[in-house]
C-alpha atoms as a PDB file:
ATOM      1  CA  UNK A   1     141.379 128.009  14.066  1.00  0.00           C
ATOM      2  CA  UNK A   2     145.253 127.236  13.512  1.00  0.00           C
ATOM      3  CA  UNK A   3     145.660 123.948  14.588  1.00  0.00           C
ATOM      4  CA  UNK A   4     149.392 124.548  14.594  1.00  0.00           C
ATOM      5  CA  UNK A   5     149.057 127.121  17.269  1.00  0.00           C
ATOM      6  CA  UNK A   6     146.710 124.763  18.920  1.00  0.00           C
ATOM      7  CA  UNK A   7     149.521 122.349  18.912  1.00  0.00           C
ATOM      8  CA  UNK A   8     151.923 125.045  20.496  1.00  0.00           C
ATOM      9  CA  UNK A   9     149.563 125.473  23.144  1.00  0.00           C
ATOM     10  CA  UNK A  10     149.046 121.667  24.196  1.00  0.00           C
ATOM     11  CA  UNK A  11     153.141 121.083  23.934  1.00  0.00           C
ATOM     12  CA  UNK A  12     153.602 124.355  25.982  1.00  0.00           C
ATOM     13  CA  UNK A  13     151.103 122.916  28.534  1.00  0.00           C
ATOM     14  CA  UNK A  14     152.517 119.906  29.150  1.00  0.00           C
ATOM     15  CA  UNK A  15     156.147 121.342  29.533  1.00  0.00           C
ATOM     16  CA  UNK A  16     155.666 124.622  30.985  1.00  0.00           C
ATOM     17  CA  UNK A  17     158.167 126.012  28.647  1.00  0.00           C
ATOM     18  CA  UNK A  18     156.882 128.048  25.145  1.00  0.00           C
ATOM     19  CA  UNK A  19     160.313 127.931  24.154  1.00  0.00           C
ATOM     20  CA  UNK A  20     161.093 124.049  24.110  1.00  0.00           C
ATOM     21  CA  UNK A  21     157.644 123.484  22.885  1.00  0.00           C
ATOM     22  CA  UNK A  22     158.324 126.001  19.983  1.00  0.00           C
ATOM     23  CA  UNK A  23     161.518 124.687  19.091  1.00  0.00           C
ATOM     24  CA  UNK A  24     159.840 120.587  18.684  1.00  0.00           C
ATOM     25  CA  UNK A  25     157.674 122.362  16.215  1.00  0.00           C
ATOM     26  CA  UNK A  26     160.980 124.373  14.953  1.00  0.00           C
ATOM     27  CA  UNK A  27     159.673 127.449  16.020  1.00  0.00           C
ATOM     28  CA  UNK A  28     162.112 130.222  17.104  1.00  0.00           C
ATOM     29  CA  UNK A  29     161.364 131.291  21.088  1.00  0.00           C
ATOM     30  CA  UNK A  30     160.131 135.177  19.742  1.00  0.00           C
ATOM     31  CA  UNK A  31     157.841 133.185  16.910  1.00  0.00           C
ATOM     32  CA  UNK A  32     156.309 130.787  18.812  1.00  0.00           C
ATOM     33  CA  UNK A  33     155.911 133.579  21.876  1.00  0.00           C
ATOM     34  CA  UNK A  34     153.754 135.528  18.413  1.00  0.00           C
ATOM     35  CA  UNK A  35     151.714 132.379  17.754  1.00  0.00           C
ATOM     36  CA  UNK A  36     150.353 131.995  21.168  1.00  0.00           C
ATOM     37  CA  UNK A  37     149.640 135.515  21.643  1.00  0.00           C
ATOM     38  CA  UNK A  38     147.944 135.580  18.369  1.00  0.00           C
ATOM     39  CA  UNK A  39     145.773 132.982  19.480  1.00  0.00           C
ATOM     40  CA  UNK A  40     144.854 134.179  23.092  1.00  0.00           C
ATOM     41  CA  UNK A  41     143.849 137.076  21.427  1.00  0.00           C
ATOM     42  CA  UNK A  42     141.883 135.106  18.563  1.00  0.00           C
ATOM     43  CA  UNK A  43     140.073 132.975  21.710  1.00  0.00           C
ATOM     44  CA  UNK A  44     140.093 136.601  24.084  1.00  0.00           C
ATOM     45  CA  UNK A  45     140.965 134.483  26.890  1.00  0.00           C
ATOM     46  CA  UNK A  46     144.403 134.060  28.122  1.00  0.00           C
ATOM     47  CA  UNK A  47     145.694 130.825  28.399  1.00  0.00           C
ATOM     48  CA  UNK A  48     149.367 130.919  29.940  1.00  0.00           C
ATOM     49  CA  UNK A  49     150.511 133.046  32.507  1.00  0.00           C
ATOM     50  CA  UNK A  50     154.161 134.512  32.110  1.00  0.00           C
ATOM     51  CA  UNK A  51     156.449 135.704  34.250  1.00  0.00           C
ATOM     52  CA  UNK A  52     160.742 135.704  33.664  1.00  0.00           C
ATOM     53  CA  UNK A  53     160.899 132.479  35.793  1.00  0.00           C
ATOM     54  CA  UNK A  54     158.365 130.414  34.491  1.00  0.00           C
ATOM     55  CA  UNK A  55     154.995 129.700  32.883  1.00  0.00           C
ATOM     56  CA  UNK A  56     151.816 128.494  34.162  1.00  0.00           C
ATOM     57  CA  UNK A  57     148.160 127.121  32.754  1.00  0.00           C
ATOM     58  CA  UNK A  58     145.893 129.802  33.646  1.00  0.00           C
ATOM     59  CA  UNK A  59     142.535 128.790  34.599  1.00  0.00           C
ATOM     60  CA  UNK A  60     141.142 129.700  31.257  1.00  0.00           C
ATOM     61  CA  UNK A  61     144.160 127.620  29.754  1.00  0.00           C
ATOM     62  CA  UNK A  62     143.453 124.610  32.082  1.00  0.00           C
ATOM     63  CA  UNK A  63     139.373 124.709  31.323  1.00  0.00           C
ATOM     64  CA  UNK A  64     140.464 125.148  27.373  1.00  0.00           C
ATOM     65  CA  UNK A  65     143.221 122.134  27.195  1.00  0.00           C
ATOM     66  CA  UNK A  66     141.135 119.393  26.888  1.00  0.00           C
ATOM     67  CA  UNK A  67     139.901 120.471  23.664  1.00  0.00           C
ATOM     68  CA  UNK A  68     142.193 121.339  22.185  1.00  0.00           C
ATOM     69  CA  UNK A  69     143.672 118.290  22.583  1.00  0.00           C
ATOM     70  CA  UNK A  70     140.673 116.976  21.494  1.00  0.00           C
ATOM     71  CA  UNK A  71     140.629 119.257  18.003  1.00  0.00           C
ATOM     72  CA  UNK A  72     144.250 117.726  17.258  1.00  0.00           C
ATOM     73  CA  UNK A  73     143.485 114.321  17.917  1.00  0.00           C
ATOM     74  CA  UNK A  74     140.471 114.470  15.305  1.00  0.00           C
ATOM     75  CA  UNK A  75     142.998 116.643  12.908  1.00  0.00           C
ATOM     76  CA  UNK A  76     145.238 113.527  13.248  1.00  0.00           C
ATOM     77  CA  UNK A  77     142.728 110.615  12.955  1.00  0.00           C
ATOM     78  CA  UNK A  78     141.500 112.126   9.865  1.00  0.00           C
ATOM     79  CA  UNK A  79     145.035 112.674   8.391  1.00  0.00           C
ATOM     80  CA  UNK A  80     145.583 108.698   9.325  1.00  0.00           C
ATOM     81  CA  UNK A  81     142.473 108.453   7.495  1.00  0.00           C
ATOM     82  CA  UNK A  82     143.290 109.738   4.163  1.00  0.00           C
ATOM     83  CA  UNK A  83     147.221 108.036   4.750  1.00  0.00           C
ATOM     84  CA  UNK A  84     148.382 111.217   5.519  1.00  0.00           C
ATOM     85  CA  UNK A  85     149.971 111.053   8.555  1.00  0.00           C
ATOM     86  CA  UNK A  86     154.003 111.619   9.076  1.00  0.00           C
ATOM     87  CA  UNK A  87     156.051 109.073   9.434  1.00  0.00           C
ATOM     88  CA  UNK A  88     157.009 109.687  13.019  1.00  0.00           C
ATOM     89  CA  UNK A  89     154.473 110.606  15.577  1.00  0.00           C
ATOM     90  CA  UNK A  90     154.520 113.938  18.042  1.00  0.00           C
ATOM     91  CA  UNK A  91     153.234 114.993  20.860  1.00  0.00           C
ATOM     92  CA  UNK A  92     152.729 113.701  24.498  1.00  0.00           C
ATOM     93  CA  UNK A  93     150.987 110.612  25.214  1.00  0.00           C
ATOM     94  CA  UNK A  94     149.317 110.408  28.964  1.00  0.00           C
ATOM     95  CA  UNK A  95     148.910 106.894  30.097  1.00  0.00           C
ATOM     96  CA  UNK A  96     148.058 105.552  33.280  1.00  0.00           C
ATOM     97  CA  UNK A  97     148.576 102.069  34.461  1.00  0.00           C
ATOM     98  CA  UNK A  98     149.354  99.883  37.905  1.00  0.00           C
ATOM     99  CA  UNK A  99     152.563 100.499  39.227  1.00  0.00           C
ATOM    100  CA  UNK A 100     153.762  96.927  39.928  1.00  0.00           C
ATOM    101  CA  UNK A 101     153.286  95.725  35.985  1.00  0.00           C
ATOM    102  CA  UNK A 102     154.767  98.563  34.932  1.00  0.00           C
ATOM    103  CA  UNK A 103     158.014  97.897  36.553  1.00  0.00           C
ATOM    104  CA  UNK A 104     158.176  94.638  35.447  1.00  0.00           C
ATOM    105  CA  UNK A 105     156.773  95.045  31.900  1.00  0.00           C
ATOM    106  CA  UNK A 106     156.614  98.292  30.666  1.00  0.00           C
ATOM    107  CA  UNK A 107     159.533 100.273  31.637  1.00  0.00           C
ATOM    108  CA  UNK A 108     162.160  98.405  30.512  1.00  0.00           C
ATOM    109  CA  UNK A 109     160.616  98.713  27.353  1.00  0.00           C
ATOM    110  CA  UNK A 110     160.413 102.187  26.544  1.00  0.00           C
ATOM    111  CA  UNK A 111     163.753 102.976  25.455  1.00  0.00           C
ATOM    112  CA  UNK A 112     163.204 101.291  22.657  1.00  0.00           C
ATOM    113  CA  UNK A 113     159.807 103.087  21.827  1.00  0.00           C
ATOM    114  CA  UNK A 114     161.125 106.320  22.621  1.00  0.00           C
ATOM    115  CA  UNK A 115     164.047 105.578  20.307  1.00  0.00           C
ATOM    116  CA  UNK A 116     161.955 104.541  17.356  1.00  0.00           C
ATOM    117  CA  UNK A 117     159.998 107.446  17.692  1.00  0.00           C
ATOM    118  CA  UNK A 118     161.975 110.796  18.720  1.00  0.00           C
ATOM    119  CA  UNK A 119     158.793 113.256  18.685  1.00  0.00           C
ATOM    120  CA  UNK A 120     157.060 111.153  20.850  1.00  0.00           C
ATOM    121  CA  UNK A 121     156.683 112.227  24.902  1.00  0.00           C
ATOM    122  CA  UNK A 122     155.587 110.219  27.579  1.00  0.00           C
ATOM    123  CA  UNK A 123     153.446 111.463  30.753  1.00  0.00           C
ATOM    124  CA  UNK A 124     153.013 108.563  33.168  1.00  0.00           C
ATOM    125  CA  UNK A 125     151.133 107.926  36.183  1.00  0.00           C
ATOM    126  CA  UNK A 126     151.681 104.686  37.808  1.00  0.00           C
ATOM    127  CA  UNK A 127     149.908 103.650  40.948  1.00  0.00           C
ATOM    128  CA  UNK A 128     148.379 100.455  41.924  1.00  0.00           C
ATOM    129  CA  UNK A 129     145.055 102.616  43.163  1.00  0.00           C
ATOM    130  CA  UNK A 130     141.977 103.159  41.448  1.00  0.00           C
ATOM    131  CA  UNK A 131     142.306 105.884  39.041  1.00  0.00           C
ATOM    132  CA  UNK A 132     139.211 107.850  36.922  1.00  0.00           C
ATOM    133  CA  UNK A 133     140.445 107.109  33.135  1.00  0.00           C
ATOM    134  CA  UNK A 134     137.969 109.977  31.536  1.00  0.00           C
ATOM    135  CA  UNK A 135     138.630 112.675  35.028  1.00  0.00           C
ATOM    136  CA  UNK A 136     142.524 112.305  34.541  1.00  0.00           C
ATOM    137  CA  UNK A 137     141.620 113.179  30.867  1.00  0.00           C
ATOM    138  CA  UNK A 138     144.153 110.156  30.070  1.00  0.00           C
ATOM    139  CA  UNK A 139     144.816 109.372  25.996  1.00  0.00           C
ATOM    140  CA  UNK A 140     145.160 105.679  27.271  1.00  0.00           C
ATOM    141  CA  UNK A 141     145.511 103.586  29.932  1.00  0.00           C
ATOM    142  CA  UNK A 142     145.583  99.793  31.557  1.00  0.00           C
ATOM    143  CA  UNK A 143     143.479  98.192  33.475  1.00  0.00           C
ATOM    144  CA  UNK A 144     143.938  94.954  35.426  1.00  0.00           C
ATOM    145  CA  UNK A 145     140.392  94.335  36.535  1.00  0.00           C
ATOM    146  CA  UNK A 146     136.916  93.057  34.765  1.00  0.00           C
ATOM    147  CA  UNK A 147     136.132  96.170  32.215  1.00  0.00           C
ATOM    148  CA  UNK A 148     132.555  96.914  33.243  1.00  0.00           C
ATOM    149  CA  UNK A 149     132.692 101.114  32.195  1.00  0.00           C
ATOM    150  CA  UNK A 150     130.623 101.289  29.062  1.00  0.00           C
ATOM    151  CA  UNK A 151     131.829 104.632  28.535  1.00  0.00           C
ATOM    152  CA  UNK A 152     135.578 102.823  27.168  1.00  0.00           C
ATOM    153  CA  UNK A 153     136.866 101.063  24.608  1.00  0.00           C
ATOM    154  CA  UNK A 154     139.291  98.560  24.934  1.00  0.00           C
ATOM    155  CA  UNK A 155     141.938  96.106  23.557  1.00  0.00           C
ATOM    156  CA  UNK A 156     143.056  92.688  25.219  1.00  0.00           C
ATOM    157  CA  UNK A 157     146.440  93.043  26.112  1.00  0.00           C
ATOM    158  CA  UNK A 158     147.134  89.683  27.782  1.00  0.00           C
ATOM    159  CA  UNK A 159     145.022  86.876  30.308  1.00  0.00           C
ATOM    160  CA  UNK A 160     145.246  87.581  34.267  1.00  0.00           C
ATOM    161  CA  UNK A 161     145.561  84.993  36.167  1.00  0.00           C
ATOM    162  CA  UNK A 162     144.698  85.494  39.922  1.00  0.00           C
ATOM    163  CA  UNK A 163     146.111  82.645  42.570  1.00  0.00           C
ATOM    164  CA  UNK A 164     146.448  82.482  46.144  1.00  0.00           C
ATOM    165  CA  UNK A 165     150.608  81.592  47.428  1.00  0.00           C
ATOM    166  CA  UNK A 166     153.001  81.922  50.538  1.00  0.00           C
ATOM    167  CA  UNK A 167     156.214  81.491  51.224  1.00  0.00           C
ATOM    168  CA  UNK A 168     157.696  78.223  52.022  1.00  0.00           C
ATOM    169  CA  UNK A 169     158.871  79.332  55.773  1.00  0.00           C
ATOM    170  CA  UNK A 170     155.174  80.506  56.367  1.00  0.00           C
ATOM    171  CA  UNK A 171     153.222  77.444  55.656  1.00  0.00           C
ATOM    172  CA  UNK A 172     156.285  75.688  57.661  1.00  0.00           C
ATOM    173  CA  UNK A 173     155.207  77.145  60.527  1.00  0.00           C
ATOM    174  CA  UNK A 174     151.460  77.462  59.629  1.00  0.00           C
ATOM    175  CA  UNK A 175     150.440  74.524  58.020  1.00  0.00           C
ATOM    176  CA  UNK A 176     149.645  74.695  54.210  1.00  0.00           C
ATOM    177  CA  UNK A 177     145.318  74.780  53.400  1.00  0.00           C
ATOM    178  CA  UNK A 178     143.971  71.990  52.068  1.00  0.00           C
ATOM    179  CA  UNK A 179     140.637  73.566  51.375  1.00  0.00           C
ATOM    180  CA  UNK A 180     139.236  77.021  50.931  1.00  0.00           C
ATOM    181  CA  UNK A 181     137.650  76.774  54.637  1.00  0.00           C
ATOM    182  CA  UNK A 182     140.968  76.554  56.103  1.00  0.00           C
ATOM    183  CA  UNK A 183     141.838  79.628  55.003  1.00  0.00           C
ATOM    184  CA  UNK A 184     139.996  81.317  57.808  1.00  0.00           C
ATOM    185  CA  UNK A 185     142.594  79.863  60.103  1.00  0.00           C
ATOM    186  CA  UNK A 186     145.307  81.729  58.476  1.00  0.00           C
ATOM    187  CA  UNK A 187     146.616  85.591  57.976  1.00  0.00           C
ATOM    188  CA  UNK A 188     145.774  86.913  54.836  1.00  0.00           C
ATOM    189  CA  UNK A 189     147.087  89.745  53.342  1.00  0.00           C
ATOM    190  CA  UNK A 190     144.545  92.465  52.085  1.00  0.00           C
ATOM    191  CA  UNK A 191     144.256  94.787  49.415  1.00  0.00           C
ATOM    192  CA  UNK A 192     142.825  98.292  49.817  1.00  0.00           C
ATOM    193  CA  UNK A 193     139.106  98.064  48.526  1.00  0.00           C
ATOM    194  CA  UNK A 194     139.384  94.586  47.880  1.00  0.00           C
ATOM    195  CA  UNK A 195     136.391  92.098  48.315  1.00  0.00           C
ATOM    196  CA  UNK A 196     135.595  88.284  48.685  1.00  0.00           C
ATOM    197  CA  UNK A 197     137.186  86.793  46.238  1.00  0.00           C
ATOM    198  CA  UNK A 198     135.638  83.816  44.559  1.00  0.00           C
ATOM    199  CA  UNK A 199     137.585  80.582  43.898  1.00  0.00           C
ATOM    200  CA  UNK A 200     136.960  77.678  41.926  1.00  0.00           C
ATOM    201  CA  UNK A 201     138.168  74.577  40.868  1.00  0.00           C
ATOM    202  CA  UNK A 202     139.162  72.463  38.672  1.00  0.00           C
ATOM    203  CA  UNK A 203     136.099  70.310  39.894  1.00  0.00           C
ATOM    204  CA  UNK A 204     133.466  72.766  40.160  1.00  0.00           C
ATOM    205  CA  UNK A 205     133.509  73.281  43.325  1.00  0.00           C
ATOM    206  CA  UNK A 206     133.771  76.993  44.823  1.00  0.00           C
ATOM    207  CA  UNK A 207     135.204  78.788  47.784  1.00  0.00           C
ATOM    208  CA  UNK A 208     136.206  82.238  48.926  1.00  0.00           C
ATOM    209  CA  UNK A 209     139.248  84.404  49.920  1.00  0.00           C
ATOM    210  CA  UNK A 210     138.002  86.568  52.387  1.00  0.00           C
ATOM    211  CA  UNK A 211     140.431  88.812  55.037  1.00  0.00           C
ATOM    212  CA  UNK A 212     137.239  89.961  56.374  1.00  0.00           C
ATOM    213  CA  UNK A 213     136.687  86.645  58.005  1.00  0.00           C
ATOM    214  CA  UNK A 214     140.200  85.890  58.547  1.00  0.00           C
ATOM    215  CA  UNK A 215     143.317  87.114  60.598  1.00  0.00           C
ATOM    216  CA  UNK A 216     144.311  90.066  58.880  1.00  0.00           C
ATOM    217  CA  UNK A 217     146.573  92.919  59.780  1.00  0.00           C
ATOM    218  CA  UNK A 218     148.023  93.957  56.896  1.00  0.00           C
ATOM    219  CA  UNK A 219     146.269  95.876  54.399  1.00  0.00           C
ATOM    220  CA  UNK A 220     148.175  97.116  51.387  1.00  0.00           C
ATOM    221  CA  UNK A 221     147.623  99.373  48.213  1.00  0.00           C
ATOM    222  CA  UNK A 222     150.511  98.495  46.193  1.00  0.00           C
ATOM    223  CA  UNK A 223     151.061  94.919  44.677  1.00  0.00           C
ATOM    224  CA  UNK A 224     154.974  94.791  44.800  1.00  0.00           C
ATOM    225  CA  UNK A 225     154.557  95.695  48.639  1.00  0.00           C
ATOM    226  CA  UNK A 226     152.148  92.749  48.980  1.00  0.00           C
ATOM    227  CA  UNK A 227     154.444  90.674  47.110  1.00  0.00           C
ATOM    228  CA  UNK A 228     157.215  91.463  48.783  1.00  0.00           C
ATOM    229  CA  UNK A 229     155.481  91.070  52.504  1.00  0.00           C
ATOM    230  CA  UNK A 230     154.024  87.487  51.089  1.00  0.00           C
ATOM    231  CA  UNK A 231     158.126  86.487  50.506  1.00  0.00           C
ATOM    232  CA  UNK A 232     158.799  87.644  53.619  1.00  0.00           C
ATOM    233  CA  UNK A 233     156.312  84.943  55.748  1.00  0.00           C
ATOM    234  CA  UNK A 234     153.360  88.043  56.601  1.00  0.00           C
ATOM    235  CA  UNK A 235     150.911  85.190  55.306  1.00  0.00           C
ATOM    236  CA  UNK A 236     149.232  83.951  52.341  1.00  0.00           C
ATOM    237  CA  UNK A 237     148.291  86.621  49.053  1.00  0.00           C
ATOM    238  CA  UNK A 238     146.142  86.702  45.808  1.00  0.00           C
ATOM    239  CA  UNK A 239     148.107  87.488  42.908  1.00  0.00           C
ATOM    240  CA  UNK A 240     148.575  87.886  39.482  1.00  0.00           C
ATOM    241  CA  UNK A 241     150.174  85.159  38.043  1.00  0.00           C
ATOM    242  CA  UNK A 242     152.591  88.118  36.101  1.00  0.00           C
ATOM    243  CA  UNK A 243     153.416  89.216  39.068  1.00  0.00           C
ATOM    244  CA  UNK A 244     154.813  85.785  40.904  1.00  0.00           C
ATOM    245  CA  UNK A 245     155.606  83.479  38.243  1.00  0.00           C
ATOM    246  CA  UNK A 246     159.585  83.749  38.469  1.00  0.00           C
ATOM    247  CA  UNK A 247     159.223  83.192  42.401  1.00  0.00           C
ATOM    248  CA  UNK A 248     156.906  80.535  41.939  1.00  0.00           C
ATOM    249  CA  UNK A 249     159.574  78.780  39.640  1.00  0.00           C
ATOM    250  CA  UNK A 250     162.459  79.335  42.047  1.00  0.00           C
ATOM    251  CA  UNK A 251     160.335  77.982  44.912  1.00  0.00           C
ATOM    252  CA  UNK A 252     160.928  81.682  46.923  1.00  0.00           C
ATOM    253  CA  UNK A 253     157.032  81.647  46.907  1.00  0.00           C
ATOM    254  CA  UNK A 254     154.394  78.133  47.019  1.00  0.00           C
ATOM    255  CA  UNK A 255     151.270  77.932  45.746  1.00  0.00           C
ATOM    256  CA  UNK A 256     148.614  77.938  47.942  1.00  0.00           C
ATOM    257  CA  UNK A 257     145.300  75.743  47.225  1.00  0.00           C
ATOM    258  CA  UNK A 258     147.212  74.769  43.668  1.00  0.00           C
ATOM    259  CA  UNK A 259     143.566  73.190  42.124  1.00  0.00           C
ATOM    260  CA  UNK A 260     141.564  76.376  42.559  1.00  0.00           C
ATOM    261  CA  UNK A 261     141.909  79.786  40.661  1.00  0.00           C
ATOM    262  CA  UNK A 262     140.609  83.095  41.752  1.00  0.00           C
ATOM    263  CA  UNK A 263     137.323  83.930  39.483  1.00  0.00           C
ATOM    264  CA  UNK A 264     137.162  87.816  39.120  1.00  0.00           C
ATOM    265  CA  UNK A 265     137.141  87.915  35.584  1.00  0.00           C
ATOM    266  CA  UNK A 266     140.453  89.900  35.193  1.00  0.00           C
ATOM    267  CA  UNK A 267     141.913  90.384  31.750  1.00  0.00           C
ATOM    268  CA  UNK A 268     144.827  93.243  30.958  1.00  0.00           C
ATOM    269  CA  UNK A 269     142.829  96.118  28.801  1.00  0.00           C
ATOM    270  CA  UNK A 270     144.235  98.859  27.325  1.00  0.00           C
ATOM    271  CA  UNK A 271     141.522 101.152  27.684  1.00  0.00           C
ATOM    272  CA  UNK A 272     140.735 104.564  26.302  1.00  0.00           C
ATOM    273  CA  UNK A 273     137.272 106.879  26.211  1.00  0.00           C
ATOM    274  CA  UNK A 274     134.840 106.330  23.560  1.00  0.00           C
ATOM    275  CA  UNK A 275     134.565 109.747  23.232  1.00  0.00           C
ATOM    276  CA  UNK A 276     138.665 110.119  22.078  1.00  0.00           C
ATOM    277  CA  UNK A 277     139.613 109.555  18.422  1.00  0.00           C
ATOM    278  CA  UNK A 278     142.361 106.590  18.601  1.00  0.00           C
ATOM    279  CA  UNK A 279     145.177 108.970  17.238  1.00  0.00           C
ATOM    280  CA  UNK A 280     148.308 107.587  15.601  1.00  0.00           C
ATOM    281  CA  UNK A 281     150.574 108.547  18.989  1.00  0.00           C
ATOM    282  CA  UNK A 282     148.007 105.784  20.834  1.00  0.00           C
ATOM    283  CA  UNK A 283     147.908 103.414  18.073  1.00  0.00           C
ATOM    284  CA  UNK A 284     151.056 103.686  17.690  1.00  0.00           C
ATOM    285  CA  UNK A 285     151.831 102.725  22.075  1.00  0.00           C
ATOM    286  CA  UNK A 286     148.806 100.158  21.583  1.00  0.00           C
ATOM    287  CA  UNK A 287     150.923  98.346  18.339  1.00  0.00           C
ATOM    288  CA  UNK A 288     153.851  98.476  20.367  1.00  0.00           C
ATOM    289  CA  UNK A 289     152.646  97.204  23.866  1.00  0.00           C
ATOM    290  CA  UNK A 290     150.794  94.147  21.833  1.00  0.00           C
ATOM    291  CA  UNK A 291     153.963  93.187  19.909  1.00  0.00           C
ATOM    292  CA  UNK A 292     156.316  93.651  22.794  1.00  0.00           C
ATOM    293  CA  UNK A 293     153.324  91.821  25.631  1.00  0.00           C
ATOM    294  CA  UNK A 294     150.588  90.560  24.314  1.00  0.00           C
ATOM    295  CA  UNK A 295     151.841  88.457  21.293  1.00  0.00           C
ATOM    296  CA  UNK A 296     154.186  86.639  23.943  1.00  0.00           C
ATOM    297  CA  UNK A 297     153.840  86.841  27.767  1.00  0.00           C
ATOM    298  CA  UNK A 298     156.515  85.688  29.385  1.00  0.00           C
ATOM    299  CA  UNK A 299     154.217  84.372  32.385  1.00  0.00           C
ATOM    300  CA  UNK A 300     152.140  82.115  29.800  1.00  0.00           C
ATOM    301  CA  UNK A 301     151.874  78.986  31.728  1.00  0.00           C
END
C-alpha cells in the first residue's frame, strides 16, 4: 500500500481540505485529488465524501483512519530506527490535557515549537474532565492523577503537589482550621467526581478532605473556576501546588492546614497507548515539554 497516499488521506482528514493537505506534501490540488482516488479504489471503499463546498470522512473513512494512522506511525518509528527520519517532523499531533495547566504552561509555549518545526500541526483538546486516552484515539496526552491504566505508557513530566488554601478575607470571617476535623465546620469547594481526599502530615498523622461531610454548594469541573471562586472567599479548595503557587506568594490565597499534604499519589504523566509506536512527531512534543517543564518547574518549592 502507498504510504504516501496513506499520508494524504490522514492530512486530508484532519483538515477537511484535499487541497491544503496535498499541497504540505507538495502535491498539486488535481494530483493529490488522483492519489486518493487511486487509493479508494485500491481499498474499494470510499473514504471522503466530496461535494464543491466541502469534504467530509465518510463512515468507511472514519472506521479506516485509525489505521492508517497507525501504518504511518510504524513507517516512521522504523525510519527513526534505521536514522532515517527527516529533519523536521509532519503531520498532526492530537494531544489531550487539563485545561487549567495548559493555560498556564503549555500554551505560551507553543509558538516556539511550532516555529522550530513548520510541518508540525497541533489538534488540542483541553478540558479539566475525564477524558478516554485510547477512545479519543489521542497520539499523546497528560494526565494529572495516579496512572493506574496498564494499557499506557508513560513519562514523568513533573511532581503534583495537592494542598488545601483560602483566601485571606474567608478565614477572616471563618476562622482558619487548626486540624483536619475542623474542616467539617467549613464550606468546601468540590470537584466533579472527586472523593475523600486523604491528608497527612508531617507527623504521621492522617485526616480527610471530604465535601460530602461538609458545607458544600459549589461543585465545579474546571480548576481555574475553582481557583478563581477560592480567591473570591466561596471557601477553602484542594489544589495543585502549579496551579496556586504565585497567589500563595502574593498572599491573594493562604494556606490552609500548612503541615499536612493531600496523599493521592498525583504525578504529571505524559501518557500514550502501549499499543502506538512513539513516532518522532510525539518524541519530538515529549523532548520539548520535558526541556521546557519538567527539567525546571517554576512551582518547585
Amino acid at each position: 500500500m502507498d504510504t504516501q497516499s496513506l499520508r494524504l488521506f490522514v492530512l486530508a482528514a484532519d483538515k477537511l481540505n484535499i487541497s491544503a493537505a496535498g499541497r504540505q506534501l507538495g502535491m498539486a490540488p488535481a494530483v493529490a485529488s488522483s492519489k486518493l482516488a487511486k487509493l479508494e479504489m485500491s481499498l474499494g471503499a470510499d473514504l471522503l465524501h466530496r461535494s464543491t463546498r466541502k469534504v467530509s470522512l465518510s463512515l468507511q473513512g472514519a472506521e479506516f483512519l485509525p489505521y492508517a494512522r497507525e501504518i504511518l506511525a510504524q513507517e516512521d518509528a522504523a525510519r527513526a530506527a534505521l536514522g532515517l527520519t527527516r529533519q523536521d517532523v509532519a503531520g498532526t499531533l492530537r494531544f489531550a490535557a487539563p485545561s487549567t495547566f495548559s493555560q498556564l504552561y503549555i500554551m505560551p509555549l507553543l509558538p516556539e515549537l511550532l516555529d522550530r518545526h513548520p510541518g508540525l500541526n497541533l489538534d488540542l483538546r483541553l478540558s479539566d474532565t475525564p477524558f478516554d486516552l485510547i477512545d479519543g484515539s489521542f497520539d499523546l496526552a497528560l494526565r494529572n492523577s495516579a496512572l493506574e491504566d496498564s494499557s499506557l505508557k508513560a513519562r514523568k513530566l513533573a511532581n503534583d503537589t495537592r494542598l488545601l488554601c483560602a483566601s485571606p478575607e474567608y478565614l477572616a470571617e471563618h476562622g482558619t482550621p487548626i486540624h483536619p476535623e475542623d474542616l467539617k465546620a467549613h464550606k468546601l469547594l468540590a470537584f466533579r467526581h472527586q472523593s475523600a481526599r486523604k491528608l497527612v502530615c508531617k507527623s504521621g498523622e492522617i485526616g480527610h478532605f471530604d465535601p460530602a461531610v461538609a458545607t458544600s454548594r459549589l461543585t465545579i469541573d474546571d480548576g481555574l473556576s475553582q481557583k478563581i471562586a477560592t480567591l473570591g472567599g466561596a471557601g477553602i479548595s484542594a489544589n495543585s501546588l502549579w496551579s496556586v503557587y504565585r497567589e500563595l506568594a502574593n498572599g491573594t490565597l493562604v494556606r490552609v492546614l500548612p503541615d499536612y499534604e493531600v496523599d493521592d499519589r498525583t504525578v504529571l504523566w505524559l501518557v500514550y497507548p502501549k499499543a502506538n509506536v512513539l513516532t518522532p512527531k510525539v518524541r519530538i512534543f515529549i523532548d520539548f515539554l520535558l526541556e521546557k517543564i519538567g527539567k525546571s518547574p517554576p512551582w518547585k518549592p
